[in-house]
N, C-alpha and C. Protein backbone atom coordinates (compact mmCIF):
# COMPACT_ATOMS: atom_id res chain seq x y z
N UNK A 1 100.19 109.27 93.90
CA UNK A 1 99.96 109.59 95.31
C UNK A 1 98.52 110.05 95.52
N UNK A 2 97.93 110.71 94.48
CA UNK A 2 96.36 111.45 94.39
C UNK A 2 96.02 109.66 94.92
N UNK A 3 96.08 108.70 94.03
CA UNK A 3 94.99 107.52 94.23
C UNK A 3 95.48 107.22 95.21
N UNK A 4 96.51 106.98 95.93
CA UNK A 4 96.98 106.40 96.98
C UNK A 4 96.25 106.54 98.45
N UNK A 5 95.48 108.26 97.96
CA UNK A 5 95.03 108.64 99.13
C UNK A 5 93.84 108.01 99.43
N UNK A 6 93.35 107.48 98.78
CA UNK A 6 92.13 107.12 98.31
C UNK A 6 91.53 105.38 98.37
N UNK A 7 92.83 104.96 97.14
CA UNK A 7 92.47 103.09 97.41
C UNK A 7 93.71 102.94 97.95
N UNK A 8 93.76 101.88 98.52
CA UNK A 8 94.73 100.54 99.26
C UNK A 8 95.66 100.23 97.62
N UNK A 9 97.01 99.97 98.26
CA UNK A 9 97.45 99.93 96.81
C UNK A 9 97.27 98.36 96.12
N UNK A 10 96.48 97.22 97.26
CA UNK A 10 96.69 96.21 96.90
C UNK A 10 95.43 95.80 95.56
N UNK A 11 94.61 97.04 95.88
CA UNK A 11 93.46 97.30 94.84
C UNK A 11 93.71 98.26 93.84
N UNK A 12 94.68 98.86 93.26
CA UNK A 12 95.21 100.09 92.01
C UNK A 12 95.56 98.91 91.23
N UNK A 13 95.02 99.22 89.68
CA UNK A 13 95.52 99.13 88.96
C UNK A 13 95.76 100.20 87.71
N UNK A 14 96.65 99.84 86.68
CA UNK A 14 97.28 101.14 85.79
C UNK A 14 95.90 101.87 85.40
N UNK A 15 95.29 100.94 85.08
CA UNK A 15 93.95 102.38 84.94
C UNK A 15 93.38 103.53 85.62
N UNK A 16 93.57 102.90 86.93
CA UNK A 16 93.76 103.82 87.93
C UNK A 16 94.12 105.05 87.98
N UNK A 17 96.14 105.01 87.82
CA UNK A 17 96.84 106.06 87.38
C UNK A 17 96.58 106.40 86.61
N UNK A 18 96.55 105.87 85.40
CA UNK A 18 96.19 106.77 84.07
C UNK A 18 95.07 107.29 83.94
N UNK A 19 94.29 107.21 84.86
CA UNK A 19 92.92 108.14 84.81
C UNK A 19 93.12 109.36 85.51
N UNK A 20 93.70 108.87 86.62
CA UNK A 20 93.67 110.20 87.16
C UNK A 20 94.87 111.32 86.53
N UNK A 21 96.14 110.87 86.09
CA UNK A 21 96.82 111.29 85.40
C UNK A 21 96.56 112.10 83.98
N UNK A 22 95.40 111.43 83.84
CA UNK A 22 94.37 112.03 82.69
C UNK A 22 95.67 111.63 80.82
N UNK A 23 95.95 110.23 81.10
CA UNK A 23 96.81 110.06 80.21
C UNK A 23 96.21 108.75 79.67
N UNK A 24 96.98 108.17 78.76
CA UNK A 24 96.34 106.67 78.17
C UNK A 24 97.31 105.73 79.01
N UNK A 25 96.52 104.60 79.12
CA UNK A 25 97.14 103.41 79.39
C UNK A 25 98.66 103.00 79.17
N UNK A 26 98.42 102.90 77.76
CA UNK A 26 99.89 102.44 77.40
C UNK A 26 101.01 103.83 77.69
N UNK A 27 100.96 104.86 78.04
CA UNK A 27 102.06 105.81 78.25
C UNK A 27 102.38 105.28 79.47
N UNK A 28 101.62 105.15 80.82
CA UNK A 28 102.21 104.21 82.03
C UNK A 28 103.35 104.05 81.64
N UNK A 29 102.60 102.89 80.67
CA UNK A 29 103.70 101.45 80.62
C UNK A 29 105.46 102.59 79.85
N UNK A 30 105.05 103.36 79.05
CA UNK A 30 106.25 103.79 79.13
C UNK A 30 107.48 103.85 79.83
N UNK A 31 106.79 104.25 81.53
CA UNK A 31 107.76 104.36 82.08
C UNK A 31 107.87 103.55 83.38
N UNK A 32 106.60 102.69 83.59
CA UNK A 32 107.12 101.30 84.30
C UNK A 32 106.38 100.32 83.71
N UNK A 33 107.53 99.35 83.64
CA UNK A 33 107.20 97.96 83.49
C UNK A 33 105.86 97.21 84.23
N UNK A 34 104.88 97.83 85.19
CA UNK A 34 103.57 97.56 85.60
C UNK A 34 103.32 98.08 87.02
N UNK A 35 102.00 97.68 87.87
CA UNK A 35 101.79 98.47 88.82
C UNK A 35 102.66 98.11 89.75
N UNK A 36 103.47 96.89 89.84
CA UNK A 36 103.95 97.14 90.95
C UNK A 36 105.44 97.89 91.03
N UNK A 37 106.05 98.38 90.05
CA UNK A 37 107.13 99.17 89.59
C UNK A 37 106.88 100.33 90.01
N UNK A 38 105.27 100.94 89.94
CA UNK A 38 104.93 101.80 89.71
C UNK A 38 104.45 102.37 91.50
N UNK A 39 104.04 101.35 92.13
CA UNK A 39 103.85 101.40 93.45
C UNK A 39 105.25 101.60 94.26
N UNK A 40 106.47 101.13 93.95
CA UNK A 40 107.43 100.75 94.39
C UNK A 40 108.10 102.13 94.49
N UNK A 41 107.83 102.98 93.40
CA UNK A 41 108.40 103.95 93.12
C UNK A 41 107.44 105.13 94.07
N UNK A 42 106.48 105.06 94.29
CA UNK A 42 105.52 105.87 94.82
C UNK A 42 105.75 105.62 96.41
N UNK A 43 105.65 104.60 96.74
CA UNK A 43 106.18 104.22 98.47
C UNK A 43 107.35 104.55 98.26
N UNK A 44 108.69 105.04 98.15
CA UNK A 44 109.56 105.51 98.22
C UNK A 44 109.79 106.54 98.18
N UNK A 45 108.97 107.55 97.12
CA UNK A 45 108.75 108.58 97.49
C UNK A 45 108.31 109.34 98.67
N UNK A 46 107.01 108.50 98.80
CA UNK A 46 106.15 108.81 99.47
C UNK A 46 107.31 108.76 101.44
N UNK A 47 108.14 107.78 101.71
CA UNK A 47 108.73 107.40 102.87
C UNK A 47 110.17 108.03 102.60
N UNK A 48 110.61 108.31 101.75
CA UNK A 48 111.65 109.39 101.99
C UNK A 48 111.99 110.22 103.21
N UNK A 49 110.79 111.54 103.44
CA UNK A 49 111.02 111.64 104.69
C UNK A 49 111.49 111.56 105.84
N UNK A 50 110.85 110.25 105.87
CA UNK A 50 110.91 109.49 107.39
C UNK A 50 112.06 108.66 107.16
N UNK A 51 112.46 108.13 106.49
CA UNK A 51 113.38 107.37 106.39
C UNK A 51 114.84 108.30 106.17
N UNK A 52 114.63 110.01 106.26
CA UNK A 52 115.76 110.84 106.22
C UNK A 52 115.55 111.19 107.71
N UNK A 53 115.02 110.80 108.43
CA UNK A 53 114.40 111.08 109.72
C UNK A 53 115.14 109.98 110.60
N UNK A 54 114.73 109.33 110.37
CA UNK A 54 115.19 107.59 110.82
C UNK A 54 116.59 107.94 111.03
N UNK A 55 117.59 107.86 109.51
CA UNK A 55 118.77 107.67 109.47
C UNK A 55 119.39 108.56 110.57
N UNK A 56 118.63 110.05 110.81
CA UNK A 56 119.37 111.19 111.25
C UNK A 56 119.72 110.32 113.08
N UNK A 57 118.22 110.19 113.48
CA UNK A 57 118.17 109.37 114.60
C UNK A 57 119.06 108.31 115.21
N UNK A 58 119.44 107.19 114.00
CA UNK A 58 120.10 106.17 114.22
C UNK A 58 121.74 106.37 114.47
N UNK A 59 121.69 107.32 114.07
CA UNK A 59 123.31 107.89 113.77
C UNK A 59 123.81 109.07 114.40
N UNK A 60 123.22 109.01 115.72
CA UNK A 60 123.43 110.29 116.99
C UNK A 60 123.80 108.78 118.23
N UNK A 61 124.79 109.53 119.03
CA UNK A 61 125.56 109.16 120.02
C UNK A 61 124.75 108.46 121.04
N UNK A 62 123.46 108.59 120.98
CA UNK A 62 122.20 108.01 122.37
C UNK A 62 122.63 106.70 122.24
N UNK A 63 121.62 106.51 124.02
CA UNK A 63 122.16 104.94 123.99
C UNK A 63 120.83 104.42 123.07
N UNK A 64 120.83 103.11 122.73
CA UNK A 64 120.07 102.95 121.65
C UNK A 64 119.12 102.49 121.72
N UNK A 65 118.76 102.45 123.49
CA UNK A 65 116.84 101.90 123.48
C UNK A 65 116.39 104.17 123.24
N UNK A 66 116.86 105.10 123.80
CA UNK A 66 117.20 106.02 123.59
C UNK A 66 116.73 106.44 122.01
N UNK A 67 117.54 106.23 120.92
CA UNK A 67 117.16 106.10 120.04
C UNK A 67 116.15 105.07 119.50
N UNK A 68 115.84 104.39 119.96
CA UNK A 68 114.52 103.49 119.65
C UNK A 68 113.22 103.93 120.00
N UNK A 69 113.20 104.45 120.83
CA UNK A 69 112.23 105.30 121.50
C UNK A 69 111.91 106.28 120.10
N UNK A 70 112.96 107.37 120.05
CA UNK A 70 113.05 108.18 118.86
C UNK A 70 112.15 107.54 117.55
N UNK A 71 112.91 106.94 117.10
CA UNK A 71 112.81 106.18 115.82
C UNK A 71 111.03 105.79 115.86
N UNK A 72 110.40 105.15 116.61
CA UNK A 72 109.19 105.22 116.91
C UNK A 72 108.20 106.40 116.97
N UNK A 73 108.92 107.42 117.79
CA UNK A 73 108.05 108.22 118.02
C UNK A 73 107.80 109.12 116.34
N UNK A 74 109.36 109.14 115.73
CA UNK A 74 108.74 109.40 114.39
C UNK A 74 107.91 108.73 113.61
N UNK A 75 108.02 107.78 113.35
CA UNK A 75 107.19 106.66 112.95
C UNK A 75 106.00 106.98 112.88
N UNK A 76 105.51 107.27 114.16
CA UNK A 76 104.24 107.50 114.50
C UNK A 76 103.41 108.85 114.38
N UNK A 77 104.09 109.33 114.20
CA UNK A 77 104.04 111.13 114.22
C UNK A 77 103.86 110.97 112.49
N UNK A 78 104.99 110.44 111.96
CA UNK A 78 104.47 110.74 110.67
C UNK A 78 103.41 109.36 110.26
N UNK A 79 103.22 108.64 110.33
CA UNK A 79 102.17 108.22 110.60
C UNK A 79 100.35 108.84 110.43
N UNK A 80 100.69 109.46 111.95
CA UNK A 80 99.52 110.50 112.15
C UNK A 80 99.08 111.45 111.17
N UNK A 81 100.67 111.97 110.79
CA UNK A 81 100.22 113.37 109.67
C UNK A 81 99.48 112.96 108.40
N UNK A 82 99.73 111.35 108.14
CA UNK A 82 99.21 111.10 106.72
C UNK A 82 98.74 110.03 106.89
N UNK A 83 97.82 110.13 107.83
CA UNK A 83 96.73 108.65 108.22
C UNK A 83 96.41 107.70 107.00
N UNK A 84 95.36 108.17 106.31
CA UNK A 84 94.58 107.76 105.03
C UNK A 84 96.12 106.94 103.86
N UNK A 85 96.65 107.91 103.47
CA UNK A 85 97.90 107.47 102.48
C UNK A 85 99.07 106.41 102.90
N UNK A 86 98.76 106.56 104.61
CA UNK A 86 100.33 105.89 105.16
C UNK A 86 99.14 104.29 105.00
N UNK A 87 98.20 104.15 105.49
CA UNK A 87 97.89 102.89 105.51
C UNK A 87 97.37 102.44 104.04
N UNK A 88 97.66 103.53 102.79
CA UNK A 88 96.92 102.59 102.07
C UNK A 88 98.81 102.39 101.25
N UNK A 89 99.30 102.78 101.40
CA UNK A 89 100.87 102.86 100.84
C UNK A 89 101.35 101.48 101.09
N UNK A 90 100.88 101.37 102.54
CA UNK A 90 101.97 100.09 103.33
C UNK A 90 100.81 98.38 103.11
N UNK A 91 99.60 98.92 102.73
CA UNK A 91 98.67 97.92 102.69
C UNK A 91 98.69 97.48 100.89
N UNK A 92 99.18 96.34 100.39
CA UNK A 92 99.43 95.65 99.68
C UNK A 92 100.78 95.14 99.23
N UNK A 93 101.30 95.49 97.55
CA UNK A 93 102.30 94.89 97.06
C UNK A 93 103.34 95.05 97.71
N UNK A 94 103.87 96.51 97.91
CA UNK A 94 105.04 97.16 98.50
C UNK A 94 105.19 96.83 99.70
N UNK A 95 104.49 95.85 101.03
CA UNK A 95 105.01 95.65 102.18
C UNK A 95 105.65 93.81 101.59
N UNK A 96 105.81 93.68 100.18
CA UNK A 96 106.35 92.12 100.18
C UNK A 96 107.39 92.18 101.38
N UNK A 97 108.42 92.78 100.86
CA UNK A 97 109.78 92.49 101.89
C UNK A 97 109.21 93.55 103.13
N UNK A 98 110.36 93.38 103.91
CA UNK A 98 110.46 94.23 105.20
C UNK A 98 111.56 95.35 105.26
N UNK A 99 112.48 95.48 103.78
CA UNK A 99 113.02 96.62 103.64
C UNK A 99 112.43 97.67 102.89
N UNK A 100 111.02 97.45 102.20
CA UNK A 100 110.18 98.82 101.89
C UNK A 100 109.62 99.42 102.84
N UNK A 101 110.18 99.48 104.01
CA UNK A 101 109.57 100.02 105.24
C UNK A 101 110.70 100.54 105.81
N UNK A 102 110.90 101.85 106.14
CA UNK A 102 112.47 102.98 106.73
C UNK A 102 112.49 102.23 108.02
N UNK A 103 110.50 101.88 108.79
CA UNK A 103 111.32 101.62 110.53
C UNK A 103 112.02 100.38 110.61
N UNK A 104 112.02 99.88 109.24
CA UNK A 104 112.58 98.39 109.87
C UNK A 104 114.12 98.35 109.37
N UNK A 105 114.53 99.51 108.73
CA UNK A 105 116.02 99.58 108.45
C UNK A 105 116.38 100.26 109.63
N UNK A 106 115.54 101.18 110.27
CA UNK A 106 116.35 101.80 111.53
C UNK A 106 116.25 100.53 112.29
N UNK A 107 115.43 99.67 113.22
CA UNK A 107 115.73 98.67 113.83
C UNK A 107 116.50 97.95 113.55
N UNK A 108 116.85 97.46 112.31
CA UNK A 108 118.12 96.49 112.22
C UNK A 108 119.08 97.05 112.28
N UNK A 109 119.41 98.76 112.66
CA UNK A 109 120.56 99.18 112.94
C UNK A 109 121.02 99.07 113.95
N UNK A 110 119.64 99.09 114.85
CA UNK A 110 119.88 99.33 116.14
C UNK A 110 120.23 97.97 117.08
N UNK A 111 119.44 97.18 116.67
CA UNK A 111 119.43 95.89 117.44
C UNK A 111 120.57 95.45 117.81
N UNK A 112 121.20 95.23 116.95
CA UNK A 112 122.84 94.57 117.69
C UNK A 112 123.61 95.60 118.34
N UNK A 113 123.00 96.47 118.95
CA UNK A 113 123.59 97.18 120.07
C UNK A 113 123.25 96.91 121.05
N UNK A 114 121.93 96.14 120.61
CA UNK A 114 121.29 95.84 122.01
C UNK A 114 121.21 94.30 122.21
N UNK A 115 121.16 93.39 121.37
CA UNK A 115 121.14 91.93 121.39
C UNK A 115 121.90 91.67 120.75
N UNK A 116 123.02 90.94 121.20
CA UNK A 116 124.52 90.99 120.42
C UNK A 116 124.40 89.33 119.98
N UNK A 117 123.61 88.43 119.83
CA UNK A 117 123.27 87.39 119.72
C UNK A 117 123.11 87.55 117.74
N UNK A 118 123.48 85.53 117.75
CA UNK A 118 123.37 85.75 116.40
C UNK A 118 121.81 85.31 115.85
N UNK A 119 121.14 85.88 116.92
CA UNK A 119 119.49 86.20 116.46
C UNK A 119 119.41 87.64 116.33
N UNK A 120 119.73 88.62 115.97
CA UNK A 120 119.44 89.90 115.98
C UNK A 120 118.80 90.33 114.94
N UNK A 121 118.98 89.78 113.58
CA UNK A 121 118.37 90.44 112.35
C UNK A 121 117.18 89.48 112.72
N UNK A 122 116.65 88.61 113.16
CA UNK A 122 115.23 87.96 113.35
C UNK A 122 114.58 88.71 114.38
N UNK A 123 115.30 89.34 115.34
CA UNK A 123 114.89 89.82 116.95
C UNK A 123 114.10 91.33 116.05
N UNK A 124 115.44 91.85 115.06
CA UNK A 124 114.76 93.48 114.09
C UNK A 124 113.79 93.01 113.92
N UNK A 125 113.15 92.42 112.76
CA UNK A 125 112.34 91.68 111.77
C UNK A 125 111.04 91.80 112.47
N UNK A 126 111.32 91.03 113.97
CA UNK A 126 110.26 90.93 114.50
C UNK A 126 109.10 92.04 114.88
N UNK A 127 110.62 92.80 115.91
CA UNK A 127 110.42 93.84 116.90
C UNK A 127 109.54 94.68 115.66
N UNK A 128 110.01 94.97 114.39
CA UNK A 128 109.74 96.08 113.43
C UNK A 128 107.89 95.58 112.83
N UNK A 129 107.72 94.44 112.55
CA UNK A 129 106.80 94.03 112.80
C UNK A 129 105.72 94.08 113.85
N UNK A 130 106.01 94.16 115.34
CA UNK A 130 105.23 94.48 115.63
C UNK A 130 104.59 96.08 116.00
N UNK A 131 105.71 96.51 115.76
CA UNK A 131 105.49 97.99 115.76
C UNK A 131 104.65 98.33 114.65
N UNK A 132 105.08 98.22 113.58
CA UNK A 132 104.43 98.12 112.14
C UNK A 132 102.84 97.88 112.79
N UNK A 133 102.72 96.68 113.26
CA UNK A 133 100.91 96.16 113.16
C UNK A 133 100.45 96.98 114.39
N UNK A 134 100.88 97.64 115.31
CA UNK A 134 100.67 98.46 116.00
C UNK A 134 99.71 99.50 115.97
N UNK A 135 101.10 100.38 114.75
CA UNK A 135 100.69 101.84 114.18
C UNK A 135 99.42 101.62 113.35
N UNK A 136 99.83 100.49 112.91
CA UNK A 136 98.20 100.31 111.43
C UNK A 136 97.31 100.47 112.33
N UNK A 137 97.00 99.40 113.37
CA UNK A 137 95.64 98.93 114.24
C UNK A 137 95.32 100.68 114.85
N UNK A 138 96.04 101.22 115.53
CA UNK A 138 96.19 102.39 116.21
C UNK A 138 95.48 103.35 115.24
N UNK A 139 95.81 103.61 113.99
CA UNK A 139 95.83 104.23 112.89
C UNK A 139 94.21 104.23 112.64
N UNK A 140 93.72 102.72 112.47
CA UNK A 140 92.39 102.13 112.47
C UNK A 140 91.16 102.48 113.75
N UNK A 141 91.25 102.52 114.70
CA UNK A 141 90.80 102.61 115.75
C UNK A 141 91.20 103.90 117.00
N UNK A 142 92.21 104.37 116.59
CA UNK A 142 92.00 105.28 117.74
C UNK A 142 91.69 105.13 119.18
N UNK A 143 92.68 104.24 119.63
CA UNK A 143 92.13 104.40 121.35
C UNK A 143 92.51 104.81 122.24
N UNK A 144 94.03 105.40 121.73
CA UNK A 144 94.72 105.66 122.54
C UNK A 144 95.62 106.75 121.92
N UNK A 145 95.85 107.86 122.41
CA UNK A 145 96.71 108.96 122.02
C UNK A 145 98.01 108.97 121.74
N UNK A 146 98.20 110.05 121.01
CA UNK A 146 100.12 109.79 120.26
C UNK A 146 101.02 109.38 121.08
N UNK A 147 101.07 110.03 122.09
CA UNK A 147 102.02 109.74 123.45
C UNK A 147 101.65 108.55 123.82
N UNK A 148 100.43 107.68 124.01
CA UNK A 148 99.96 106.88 124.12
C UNK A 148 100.55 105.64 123.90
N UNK A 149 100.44 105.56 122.33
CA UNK A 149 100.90 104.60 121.78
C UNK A 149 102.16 104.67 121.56
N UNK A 150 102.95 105.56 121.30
CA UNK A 150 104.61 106.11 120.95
C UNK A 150 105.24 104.97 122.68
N UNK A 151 104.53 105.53 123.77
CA UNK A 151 105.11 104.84 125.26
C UNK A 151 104.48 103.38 125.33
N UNK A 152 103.62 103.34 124.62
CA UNK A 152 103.38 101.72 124.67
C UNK A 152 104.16 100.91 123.86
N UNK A 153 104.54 101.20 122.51
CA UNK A 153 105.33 100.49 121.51
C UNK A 153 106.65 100.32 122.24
N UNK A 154 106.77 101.61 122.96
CA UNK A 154 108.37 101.69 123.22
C UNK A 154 108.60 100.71 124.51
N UNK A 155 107.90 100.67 125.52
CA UNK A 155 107.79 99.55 126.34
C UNK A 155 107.92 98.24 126.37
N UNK A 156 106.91 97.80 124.98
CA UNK A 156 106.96 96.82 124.60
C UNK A 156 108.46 96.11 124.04
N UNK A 157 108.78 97.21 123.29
CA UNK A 157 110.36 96.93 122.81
C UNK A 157 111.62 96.36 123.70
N UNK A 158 111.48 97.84 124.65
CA UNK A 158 112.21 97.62 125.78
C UNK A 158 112.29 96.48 126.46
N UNK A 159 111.33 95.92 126.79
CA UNK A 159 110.53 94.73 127.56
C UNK A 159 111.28 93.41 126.76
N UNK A 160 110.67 93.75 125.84
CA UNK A 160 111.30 92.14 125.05
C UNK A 160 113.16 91.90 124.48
N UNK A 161 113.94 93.49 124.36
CA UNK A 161 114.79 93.19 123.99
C UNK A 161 115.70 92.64 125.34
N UNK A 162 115.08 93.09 126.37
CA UNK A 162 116.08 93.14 127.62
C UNK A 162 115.64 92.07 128.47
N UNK A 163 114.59 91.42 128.07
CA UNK A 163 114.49 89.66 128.59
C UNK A 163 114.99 88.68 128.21
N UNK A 164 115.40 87.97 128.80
CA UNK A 164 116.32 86.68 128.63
C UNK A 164 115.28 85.51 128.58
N UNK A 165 115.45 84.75 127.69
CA UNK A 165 114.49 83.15 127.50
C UNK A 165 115.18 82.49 128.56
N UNK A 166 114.45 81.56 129.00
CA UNK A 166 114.43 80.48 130.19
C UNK A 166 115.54 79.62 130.22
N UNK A 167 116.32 79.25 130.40
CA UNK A 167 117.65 78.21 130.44
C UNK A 167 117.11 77.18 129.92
N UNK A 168 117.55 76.42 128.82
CA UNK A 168 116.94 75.41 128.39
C UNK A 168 117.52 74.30 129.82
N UNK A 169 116.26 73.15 129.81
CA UNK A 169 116.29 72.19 130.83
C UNK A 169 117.66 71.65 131.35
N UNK A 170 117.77 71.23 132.70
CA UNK A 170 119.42 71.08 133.07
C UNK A 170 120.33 71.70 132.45
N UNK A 171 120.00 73.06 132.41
CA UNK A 171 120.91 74.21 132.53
C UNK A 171 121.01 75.19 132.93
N UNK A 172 122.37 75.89 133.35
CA UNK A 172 121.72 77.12 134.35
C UNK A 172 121.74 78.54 133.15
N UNK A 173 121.60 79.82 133.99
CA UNK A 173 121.36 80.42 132.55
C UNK A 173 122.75 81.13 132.26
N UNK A 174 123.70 80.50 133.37
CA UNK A 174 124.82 80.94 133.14
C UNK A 174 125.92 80.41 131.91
N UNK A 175 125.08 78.77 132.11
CA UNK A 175 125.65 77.61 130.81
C UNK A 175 125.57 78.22 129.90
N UNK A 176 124.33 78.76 129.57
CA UNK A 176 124.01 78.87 128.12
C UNK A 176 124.92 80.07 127.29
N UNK A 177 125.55 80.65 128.20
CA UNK A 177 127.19 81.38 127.56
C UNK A 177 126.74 82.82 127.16
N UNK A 178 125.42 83.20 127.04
CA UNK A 178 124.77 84.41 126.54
C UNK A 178 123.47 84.58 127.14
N UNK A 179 122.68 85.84 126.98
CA UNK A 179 121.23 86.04 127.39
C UNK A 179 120.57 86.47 126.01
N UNK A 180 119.43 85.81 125.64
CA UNK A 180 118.90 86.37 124.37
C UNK A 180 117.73 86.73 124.69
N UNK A 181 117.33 87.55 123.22
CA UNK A 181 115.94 87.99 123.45
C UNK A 181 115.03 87.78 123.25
N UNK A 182 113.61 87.79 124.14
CA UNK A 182 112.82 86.73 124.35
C UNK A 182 111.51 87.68 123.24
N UNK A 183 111.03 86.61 122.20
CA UNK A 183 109.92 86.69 121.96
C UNK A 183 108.95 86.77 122.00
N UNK A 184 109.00 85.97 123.59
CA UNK A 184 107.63 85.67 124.14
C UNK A 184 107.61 86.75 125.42
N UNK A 185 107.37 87.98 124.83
CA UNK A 185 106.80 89.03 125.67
C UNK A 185 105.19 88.77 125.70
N UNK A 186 105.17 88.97 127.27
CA UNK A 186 103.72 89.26 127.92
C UNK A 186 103.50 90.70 128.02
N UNK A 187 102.32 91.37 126.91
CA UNK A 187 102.59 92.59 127.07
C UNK A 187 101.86 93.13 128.16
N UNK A 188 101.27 94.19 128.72
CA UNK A 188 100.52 94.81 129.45
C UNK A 188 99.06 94.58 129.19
N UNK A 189 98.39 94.43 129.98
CA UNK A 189 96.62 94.47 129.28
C UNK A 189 96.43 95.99 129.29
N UNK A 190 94.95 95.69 128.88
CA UNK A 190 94.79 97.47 128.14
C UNK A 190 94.68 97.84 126.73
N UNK A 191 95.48 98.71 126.17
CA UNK A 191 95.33 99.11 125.42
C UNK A 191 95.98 97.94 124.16
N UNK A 192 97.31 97.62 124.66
CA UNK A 192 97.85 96.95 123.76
C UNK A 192 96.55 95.51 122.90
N UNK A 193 95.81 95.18 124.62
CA UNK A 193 95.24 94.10 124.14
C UNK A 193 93.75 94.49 123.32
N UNK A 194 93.51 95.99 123.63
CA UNK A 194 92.32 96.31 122.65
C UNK A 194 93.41 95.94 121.74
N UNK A 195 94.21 96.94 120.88
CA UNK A 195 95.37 96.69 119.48
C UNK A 195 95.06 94.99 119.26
N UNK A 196 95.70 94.42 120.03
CA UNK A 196 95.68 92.78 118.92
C UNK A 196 94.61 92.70 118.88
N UNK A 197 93.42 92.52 120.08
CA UNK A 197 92.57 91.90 119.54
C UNK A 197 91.40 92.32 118.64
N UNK A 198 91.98 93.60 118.22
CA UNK A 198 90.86 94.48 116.83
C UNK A 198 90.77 93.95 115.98
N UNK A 199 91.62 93.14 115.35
CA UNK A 199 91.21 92.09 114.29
C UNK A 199 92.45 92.82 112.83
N UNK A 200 92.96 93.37 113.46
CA UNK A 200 93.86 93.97 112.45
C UNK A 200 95.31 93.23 112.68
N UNK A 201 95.41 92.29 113.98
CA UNK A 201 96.47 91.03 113.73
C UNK A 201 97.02 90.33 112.66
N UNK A 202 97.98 90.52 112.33
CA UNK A 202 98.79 89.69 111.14
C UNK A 202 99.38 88.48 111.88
N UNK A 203 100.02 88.02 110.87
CA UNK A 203 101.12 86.61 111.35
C UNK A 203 102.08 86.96 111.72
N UNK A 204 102.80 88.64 111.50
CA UNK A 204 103.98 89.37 112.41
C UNK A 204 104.04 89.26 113.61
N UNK A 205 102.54 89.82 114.17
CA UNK A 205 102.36 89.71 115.87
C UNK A 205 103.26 88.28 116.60
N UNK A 206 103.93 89.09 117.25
CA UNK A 206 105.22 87.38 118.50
C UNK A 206 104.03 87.58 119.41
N UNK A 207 102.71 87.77 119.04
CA UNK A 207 101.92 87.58 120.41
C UNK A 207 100.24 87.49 120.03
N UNK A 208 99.82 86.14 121.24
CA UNK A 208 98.82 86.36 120.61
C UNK A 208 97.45 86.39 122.18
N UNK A 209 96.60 87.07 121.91
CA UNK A 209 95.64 87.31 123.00
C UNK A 209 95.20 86.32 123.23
N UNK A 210 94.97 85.99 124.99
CA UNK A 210 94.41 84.42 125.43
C UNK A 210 92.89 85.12 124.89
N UNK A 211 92.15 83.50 124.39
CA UNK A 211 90.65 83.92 124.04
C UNK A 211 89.81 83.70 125.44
C-alpha cells in the first residue's frame, strides 16, 4: 500500500515491494505467486471499506434510485479521502474484470429493481462504468465539488435508467411488451462535458462528446 501511494499499479513490479518492504525478492514470491496476486490482494484490502459500506447501503429498505444515490455518494467520498492511492489501485492489472470494483457489485444489485429487462447485468456494467470514469476524471481535474459531482453522477444514472429506447420501426412502444434502458443518454453540458472531454475517456463511456 506504501508503493501504491506512489506508482500506478500498472507500473509495480516485485522489486518494488520488496524494496520497500526492505526484504529480498524471492521471499515475495513466497507468498504470492507474482505481482498480480500480489496487487489483487492489496486492492481488496485496500476496498474493503467501501465495499462494507456499499453492502450496508444496498440492503436498507430505500427505494433504489434512493440507494443509488447513496452508493455513489460513498464512492466518492471515499474516493476523495484517498485521492493519490484510489487512482493508482484502480489504474492497471486489478481493474481486468468489473468485480474488483465494490461500486459495481452494489449496481448489479440494484439494477433489476430498477430495469427488470433481460439487459440489466449489461445496463450495471455500464452504468458502473461510467461512474467509475467519472470519479477518476473528477479525481484528475477538479472542477467541480463533492456535492457536485456525487448530483451529477446521480442524475446521469437516474436519467438513463428511467428512459425508454425508441420503438423499433412500425412499432408502437406499447408492442414492444416492455420499456428498456436507454444507453444513449444525452447528458447535460457543463461539467459532465468538461469530464469526457479531459481526455481521461475510456471505451466504458455509453457517451461520446460531439467534436
Amino acid at each position: 500500500m506504501t508503493v501504491l501511494a506512489e506508482v500506478p499499479a500498472r507500473d509495480i513490479v516485485i522489486e518494488d515491494i520488496a524494496a520497500a518492504a526492505k526484504v529480498s525478492r524471492s521471499l515475495v514470491y513466497v507468498y504470492f505467486t507474482g505481482v498480480d496476486e500480489l496487487l489483487s490482494a492489496a486492492h481488496r484490502r485496500f476496498f474493503n471499506p467501501l465495499a462494507n459500506e456499499l453492502r450496508t447501503i444496498c440492503d436498507t429498505g430505500e427505494d433504489p434510485l434512493v440507494r443509488m444515490h447513496a452508493i455513489i455518494a460513498a464512492t466518492v467520498r471515499f474516493a476523495a479521502e484517498h485521492r493519490t492511492t484510489y487512482c493508482n489501485v484502480i489504474d492497471g492489472r486489478t481493474t481486468a474484470g468489473a468485480d474488483h470494483h465494490p461500486l459495481a457489485g452494489g449496481v448489479r444489485q440494484l439494477i433489476p429493481d430498477i430495469e427488470s429487462s433481460g439487459d440489466s447485468a449489461l445496463v450495471a456494467d455500464a452504468i458502473a462504468a461510467m461512474i467509475h470514469n467519472g470519479i477518476v476524471s473528477w479525481l484528475s481535474d477538479g472542477t467541480a465539488d463533492i456535492d457536485g459531482i456525487i448530483d451529477l453522477l446521480s442524475t446521469l444514472v437516474a436519467s438513463g435508467v428511467r428512459t425508454p429506447l425508441p420503438a423499433p420501426r412500425g412499432r408502437s412502444a406499447a408492442a414492444t411488451g416492455r420499456r428498456r434502458a436507454s444507453l444513449r443518454v444525452q447528458p447535460p453540458a457543463g461539467e459532465y462535458h468538461a469530464i469526457a472531454s479531459s481526455g481521461h475517456c475510456r471505451a466504458e463511456y455509453p457517451y461520446r462528446p460531439a467534436k
